[in-house]
C-alpha atoms as a PDB file:
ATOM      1  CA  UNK A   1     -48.412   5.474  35.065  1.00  0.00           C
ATOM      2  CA  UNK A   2     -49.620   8.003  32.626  1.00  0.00           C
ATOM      3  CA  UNK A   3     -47.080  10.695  33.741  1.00  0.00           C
ATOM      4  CA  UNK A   4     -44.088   8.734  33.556  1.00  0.00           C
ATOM      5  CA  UNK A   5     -45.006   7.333  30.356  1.00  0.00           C
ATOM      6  CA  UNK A   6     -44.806  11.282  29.102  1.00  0.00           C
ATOM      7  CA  UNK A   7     -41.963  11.834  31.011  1.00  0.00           C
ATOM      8  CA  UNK A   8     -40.252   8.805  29.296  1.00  0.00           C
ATOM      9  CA  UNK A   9     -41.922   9.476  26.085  1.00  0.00           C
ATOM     10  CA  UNK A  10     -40.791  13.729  26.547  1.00  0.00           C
ATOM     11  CA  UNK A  11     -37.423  12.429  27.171  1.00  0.00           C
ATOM     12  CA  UNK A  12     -36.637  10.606  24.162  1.00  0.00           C
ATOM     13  CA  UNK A  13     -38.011  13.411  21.893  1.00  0.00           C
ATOM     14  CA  UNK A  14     -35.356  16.042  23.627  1.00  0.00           C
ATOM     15  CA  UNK A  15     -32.559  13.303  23.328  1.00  0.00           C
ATOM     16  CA  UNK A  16     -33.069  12.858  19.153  1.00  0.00           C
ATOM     17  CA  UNK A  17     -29.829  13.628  17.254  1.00  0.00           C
ATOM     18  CA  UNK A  18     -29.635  16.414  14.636  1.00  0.00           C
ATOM     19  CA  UNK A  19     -29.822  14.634  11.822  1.00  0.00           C
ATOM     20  CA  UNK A  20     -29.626  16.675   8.059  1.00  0.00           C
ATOM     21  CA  UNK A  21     -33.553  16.491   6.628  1.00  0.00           C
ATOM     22  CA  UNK A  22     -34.023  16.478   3.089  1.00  0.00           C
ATOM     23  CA  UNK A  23     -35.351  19.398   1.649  1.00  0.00           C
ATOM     24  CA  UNK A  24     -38.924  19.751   2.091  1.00  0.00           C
ATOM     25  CA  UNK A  25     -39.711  20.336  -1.771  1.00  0.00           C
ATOM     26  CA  UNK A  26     -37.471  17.499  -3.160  1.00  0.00           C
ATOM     27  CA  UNK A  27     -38.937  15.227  -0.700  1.00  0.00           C
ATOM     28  CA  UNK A  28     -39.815  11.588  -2.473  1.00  0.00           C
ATOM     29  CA  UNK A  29     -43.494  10.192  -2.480  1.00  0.00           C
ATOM     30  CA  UNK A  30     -44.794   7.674  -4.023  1.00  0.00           C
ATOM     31  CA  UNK A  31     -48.174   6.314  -3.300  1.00  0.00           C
ATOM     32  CA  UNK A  32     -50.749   3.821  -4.357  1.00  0.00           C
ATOM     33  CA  UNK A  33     -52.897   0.916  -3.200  1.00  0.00           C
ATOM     34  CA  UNK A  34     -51.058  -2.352  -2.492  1.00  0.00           C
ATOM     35  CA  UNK A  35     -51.839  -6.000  -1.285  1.00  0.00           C
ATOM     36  CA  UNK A  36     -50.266  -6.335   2.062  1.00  0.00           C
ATOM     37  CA  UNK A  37     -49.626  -9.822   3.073  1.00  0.00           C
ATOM     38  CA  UNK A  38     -52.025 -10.528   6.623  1.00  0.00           C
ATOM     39  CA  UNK A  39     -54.168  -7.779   6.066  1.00  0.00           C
ATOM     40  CA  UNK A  40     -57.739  -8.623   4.504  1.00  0.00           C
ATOM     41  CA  UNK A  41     -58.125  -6.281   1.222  1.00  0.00           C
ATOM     42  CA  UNK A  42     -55.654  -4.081  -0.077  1.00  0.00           C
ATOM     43  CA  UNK A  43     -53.600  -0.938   1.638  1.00  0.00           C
ATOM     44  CA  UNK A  44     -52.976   2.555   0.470  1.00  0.00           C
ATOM     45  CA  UNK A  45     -49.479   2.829   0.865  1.00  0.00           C
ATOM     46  CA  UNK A  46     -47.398   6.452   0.340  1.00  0.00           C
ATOM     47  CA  UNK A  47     -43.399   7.194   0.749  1.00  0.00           C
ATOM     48  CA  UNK A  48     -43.197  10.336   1.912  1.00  0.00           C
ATOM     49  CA  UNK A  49     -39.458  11.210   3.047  1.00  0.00           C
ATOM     50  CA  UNK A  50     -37.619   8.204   4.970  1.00  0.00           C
ATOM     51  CA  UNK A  51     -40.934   7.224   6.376  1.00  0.00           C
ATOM     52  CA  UNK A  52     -43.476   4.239   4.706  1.00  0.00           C
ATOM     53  CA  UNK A  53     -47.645   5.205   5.273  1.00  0.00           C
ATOM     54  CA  UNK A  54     -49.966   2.812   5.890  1.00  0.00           C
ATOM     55  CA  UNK A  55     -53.454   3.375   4.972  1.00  0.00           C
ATOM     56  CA  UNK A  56     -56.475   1.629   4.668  1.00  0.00           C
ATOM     57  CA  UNK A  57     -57.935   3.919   1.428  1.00  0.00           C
ATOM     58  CA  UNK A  58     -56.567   7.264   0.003  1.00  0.00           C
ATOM     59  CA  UNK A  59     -59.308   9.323   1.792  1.00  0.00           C
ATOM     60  CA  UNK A  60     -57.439   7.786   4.932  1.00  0.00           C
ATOM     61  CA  UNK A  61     -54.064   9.254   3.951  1.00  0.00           C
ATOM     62  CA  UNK A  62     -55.577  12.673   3.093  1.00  0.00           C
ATOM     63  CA  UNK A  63     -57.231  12.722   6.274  1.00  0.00           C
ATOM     64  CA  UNK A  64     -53.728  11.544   8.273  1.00  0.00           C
ATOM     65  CA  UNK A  65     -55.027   8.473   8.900  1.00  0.00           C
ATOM     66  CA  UNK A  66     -52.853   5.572   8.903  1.00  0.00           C
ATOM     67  CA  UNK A  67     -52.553   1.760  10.092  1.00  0.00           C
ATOM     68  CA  UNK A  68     -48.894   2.239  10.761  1.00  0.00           C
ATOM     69  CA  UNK A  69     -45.719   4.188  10.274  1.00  0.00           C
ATOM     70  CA  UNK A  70     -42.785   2.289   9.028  1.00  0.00           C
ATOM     71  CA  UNK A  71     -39.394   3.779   9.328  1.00  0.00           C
ATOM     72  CA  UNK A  72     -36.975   3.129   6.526  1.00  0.00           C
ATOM     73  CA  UNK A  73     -33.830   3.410   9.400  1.00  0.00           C
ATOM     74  CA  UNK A  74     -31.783   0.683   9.136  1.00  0.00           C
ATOM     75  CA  UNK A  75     -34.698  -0.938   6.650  1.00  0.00           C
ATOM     76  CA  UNK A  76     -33.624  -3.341   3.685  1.00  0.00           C
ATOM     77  CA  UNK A  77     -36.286  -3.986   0.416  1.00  0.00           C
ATOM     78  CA  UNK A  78     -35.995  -7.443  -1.803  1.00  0.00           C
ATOM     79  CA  UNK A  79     -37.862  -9.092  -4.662  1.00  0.00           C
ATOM     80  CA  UNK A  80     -40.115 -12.373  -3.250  1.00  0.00           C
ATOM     81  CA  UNK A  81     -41.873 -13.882  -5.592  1.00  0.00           C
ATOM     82  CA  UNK A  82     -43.067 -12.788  -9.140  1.00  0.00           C
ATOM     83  CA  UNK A  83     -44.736  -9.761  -8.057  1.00  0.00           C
ATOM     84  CA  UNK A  84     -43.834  -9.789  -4.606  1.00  0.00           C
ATOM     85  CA  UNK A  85     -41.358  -7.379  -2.430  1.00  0.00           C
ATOM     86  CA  UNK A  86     -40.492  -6.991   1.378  1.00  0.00           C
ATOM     87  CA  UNK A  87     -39.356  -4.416   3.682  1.00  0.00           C
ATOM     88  CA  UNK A  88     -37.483  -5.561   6.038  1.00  0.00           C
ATOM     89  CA  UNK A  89     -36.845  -3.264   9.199  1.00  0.00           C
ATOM     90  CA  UNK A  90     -35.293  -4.354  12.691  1.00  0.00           C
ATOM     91  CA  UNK A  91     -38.713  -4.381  14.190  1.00  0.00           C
ATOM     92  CA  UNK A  92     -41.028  -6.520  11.627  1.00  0.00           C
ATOM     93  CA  UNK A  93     -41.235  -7.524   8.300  1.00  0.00           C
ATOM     94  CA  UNK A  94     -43.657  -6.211   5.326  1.00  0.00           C
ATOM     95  CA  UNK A  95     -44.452  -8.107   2.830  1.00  0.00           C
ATOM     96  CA  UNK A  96     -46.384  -6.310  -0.407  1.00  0.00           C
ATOM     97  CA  UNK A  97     -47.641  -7.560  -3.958  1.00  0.00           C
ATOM     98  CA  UNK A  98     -48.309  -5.267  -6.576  1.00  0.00           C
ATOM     99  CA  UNK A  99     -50.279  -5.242  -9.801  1.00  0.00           C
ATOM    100  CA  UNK A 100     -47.558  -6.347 -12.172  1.00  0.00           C
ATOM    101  CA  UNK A 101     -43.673  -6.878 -12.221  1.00  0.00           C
ATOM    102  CA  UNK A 102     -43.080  -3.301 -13.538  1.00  0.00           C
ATOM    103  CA  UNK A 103     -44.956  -2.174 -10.612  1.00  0.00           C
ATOM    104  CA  UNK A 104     -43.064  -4.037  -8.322  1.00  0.00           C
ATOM    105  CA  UNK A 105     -39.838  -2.847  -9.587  1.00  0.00           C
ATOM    106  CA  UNK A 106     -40.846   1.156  -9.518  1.00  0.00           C
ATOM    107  CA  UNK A 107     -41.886   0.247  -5.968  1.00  0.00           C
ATOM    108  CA  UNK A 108     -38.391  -1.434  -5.120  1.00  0.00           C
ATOM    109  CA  UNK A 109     -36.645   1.502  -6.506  1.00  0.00           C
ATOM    110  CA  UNK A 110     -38.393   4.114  -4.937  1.00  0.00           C
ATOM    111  CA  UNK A 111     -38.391   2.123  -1.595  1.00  0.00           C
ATOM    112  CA  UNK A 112     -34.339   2.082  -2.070  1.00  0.00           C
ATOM    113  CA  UNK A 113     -33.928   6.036  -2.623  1.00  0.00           C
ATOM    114  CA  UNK A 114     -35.931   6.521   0.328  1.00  0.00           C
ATOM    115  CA  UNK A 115     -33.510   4.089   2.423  1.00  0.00           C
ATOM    116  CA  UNK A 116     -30.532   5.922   0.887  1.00  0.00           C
ATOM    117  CA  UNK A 117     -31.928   8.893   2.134  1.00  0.00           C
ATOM    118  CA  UNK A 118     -32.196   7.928   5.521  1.00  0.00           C
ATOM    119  CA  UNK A 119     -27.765   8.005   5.197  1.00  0.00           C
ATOM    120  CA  UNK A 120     -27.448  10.881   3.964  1.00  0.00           C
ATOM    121  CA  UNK A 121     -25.734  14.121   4.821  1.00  0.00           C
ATOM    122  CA  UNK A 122     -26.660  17.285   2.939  1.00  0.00           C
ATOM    123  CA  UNK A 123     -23.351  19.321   4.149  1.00  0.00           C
ATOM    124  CA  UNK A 124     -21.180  19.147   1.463  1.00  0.00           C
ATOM    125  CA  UNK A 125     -23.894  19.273  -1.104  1.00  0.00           C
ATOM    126  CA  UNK A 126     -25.115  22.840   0.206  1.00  0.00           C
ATOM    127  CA  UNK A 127     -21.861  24.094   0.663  1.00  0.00           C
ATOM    128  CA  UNK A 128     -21.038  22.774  -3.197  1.00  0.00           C
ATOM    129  CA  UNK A 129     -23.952  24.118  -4.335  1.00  0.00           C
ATOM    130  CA  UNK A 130     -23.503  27.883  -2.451  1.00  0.00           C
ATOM    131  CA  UNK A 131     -21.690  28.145  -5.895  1.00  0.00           C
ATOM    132  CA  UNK A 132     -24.793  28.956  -8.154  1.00  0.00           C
ATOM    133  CA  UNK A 133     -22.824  26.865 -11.717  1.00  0.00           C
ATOM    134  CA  UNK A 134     -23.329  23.504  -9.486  1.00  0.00           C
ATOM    135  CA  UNK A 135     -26.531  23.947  -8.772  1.00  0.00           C
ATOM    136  CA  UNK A 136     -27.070  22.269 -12.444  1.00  0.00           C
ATOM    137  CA  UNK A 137     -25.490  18.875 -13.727  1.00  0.00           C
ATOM    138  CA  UNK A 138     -22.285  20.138 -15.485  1.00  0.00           C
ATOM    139  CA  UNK A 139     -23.507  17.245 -18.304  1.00  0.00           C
ATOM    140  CA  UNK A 140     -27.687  17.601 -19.200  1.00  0.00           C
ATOM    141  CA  UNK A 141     -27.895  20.676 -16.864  1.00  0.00           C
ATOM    142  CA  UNK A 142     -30.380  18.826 -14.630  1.00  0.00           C
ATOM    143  CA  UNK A 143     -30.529  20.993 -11.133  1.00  0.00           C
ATOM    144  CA  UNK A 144     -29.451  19.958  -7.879  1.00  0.00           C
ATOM    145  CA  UNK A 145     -27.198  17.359  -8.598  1.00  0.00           C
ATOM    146  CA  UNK A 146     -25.507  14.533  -5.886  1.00  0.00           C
ATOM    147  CA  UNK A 147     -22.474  13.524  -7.584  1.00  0.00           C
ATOM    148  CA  UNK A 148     -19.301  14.862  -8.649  1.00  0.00           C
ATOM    149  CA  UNK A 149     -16.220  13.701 -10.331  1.00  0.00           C
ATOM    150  CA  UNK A 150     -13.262  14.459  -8.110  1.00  0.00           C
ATOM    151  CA  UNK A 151     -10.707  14.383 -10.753  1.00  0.00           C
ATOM    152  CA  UNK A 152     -13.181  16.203 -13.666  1.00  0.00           C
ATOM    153  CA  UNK A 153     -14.034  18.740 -11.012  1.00  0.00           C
ATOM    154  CA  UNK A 154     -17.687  18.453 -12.541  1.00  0.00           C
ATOM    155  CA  UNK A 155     -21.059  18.282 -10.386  1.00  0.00           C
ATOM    156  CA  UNK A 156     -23.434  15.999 -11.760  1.00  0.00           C
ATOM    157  CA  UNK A 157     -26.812  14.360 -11.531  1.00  0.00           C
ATOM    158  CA  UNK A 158     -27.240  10.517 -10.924  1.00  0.00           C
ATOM    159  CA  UNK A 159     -28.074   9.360 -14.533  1.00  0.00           C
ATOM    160  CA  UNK A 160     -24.700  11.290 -15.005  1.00  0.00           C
ATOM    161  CA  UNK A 161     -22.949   9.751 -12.869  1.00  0.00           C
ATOM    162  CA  UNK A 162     -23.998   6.399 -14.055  1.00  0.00           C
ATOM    163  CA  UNK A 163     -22.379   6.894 -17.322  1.00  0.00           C
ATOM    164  CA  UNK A 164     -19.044   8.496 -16.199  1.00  0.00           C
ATOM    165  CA  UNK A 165     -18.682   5.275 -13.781  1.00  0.00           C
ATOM    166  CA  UNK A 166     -18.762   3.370 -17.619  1.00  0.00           C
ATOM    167  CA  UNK A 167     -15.989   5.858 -18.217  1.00  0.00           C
ATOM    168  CA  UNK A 168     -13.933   3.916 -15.779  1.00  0.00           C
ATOM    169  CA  UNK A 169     -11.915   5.612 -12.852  1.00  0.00           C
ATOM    170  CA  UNK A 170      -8.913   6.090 -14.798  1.00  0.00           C
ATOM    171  CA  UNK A 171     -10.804   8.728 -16.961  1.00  0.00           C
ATOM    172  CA  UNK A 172     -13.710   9.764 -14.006  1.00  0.00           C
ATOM    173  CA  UNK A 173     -13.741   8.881 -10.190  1.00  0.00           C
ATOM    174  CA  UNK A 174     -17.423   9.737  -9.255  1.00  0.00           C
ATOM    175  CA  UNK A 175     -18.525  10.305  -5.542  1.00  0.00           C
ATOM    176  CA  UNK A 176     -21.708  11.396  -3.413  1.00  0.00           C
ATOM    177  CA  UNK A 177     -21.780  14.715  -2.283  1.00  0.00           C
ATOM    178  CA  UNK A 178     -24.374  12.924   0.102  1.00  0.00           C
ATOM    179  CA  UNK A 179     -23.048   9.520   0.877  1.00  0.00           C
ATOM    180  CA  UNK A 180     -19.065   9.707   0.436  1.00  0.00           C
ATOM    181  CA  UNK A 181     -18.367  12.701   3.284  1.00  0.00           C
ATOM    182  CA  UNK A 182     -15.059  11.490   4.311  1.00  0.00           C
ATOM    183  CA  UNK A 183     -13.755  12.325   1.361  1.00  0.00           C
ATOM    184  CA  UNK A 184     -14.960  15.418   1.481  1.00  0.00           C
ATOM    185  CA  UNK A 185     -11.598  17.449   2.922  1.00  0.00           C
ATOM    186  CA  UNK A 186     -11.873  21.100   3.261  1.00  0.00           C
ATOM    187  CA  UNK A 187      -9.538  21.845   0.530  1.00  0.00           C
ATOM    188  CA  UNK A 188     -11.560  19.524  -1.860  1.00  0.00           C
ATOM    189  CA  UNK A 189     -14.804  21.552  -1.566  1.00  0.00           C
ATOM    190  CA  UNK A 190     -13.011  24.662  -1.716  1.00  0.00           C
ATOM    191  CA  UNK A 191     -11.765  23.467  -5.027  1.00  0.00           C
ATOM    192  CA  UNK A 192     -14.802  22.408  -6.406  1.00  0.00           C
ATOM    193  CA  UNK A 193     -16.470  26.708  -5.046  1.00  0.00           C
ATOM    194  CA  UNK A 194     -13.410  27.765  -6.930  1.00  0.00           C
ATOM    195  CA  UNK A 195     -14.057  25.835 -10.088  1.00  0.00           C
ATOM    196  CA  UNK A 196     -17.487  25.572 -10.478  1.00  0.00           C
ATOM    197  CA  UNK A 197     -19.587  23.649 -13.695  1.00  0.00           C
ATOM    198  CA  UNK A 198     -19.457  27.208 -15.461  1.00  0.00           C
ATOM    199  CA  UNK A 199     -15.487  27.164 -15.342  1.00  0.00           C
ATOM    200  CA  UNK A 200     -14.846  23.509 -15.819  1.00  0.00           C
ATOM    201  CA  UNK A 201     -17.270  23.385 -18.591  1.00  0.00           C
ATOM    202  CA  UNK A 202     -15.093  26.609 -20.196  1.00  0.00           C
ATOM    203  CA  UNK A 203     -12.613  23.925 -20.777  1.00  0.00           C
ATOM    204  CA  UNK A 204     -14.419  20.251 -21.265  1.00  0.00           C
ATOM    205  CA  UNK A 205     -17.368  21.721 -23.493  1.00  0.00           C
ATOM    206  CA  UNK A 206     -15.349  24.731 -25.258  1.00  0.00           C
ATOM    207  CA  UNK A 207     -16.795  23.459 -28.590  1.00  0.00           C
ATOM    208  CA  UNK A 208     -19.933  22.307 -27.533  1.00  0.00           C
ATOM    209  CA  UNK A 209     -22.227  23.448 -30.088  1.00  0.00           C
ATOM    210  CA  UNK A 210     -26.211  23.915 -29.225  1.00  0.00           C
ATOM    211  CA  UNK A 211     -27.090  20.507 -31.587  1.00  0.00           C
ATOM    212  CA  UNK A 212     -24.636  18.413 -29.296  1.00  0.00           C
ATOM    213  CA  UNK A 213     -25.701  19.481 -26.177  1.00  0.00           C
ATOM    214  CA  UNK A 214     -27.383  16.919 -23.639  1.00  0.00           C
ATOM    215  CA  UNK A 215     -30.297  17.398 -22.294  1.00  0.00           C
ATOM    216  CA  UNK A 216     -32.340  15.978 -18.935  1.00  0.00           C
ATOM    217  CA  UNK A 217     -34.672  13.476 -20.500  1.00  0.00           C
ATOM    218  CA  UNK A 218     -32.079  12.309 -22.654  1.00  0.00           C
ATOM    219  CA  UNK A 219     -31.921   8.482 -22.800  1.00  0.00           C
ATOM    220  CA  UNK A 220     -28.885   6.159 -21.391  1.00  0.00           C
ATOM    221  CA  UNK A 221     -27.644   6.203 -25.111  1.00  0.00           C
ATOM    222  CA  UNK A 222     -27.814   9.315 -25.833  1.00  0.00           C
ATOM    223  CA  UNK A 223     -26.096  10.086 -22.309  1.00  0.00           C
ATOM    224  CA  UNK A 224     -23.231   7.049 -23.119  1.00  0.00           C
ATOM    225  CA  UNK A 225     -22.438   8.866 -26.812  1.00  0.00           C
ATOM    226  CA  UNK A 226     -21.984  12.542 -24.989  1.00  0.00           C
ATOM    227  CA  UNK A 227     -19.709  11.069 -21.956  1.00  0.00           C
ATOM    228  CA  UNK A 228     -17.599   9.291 -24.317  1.00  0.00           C
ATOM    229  CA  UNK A 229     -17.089  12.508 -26.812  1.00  0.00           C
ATOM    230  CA  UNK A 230     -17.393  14.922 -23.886  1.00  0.00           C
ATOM    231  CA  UNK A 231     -14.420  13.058 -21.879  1.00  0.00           C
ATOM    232  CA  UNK A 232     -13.162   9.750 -23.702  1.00  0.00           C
ATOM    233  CA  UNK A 233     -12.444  11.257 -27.027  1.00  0.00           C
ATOM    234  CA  UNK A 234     -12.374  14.923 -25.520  1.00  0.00           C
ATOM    235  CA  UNK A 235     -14.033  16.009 -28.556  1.00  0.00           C
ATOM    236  CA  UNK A 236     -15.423  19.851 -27.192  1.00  0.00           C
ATOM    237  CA  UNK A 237     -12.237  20.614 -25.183  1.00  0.00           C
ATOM    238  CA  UNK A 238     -10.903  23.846 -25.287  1.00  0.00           C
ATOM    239  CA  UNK A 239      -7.271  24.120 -26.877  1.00  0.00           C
ATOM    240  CA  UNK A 240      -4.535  25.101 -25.412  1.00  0.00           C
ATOM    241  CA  UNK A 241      -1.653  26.383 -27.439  1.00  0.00           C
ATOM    242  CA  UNK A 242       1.642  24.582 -27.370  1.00  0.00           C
ATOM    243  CA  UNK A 243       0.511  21.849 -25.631  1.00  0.00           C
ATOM    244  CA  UNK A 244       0.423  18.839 -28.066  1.00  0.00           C
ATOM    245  CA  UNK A 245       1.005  15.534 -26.137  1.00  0.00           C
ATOM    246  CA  UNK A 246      -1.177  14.176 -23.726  1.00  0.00           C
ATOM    247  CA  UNK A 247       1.711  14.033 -21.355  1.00  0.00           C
ATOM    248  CA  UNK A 248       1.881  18.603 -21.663  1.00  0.00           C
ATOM    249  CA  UNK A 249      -2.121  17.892 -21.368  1.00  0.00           C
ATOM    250  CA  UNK A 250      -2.431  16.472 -18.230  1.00  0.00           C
ATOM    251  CA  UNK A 251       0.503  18.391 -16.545  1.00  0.00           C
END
């Protein structure tokens, strides 16, 4: 029984598909105690990747110690209660309660990026980012951003992207470099190597003058203000000579 339990076990191992990992330093973790509902006292719980720890103390989780393993594949996470939240994966149900409602939220959020990260596909971001300009967020110059703006032909970072989505699509269409592949043609990334934040930002933030620039810990208003100067009102645009109707503009 024992040897065809490694042979089936040995088997499955060899037969996993390639899937993109994230990269090992931007891995997310987040990790503290929890109450875990049918389990006496509270649990030491850590996200490490696309992966949910369960331990019974923090010595436990340094040691590699844990109750169980819960993978975030095909995994949902939803508010219960006040200060309630569950996972909810294929196999079984978890359901935690944290300290406060804050708590509960940060825990709901983080649980979410690490199910988002179980989707996603770090092919077009590393080819986009083989140009060294998109490495940084074309807006606050925050570094390895996931987003772009297809018609901006700008890389950005998500709280970026959050406020060119306000912009509307009509001024920026934002996509994942991570989530939205299949629009990811060929000819698309090659224009986006081509360009690069260091050209595109030649044009968009021509004027840009050290006081106006954004920076990463910049809050959502300060963000909303820059996106609507930056691209709205076009305020830092570089000039081009004879061109003086939007229609010459955008041709």
């Amino acid at each position: 029984d024992r040897q065809d339990w490694l042979a089936v076990l040995q088997e499955a191992l060899d037969s996993r598909p390639c899937v993109p990992q994230r990269p090992p330093q931007r891995a997310a973790c987040h990790c503290g105690p929890l109450e875990l509902r049918g389990h006496k006292g509270r649990v030491y719980v850590c996200l490490l990747g696309t992966r949910v720890r369960l331990c019974k103390t923090e010595q436990d989780f340094s040691a590699g110690l844990a109750i169980a393993v819960v993978e975030l594949t095909s995994a949902c996470v939803k508010h219960v209660e006040r200060r309630g939240f569950e996972i909810n994966t294929p196999f079984k149900t978890f359901c935690f309660t944290a300290e406060s409602e804050r708590e509960r939220d940060e825990w709901v959020e983080a649980v979410q990026e690490c199910i988002v990260e179980t989707l996603s596909d770090y092919e077009v971001a590393e080819k986009i980012w083989y140009n060294e300009a998109n490495r940084n967020c074309a807006d606050c110059r925050a570094p390895n951003p996931e987003w772009a703006s297809i018609n901006l032909v700008v890389v950005i970072c998500k709280k970026c992207a959050a406020q060119h989505r306000f912009l509307g699509p009509s001024i920026s269409q934002v996509r994942s470099l991570k989530l939205d592949s299949s629009i990811w043609s060929n000819e698309l990334v090659e224009l986006f190597l081509e360009v690069g934040n260091k050209n595109a930002n030649s044009f968009w933030a021509a004027t840009l003058s050290p006081e106006d620039e954004l920076h990463m810990g910049a809050s959502a208003e300060q963000r909303a203000t820059f996106h609507r100067r930056k691209y709205r009102q076009r305020k830092y645009r570089h000039t081009l000579e004879g061109l003086s109707s939007q229609d010459d503009l955008n041709k």
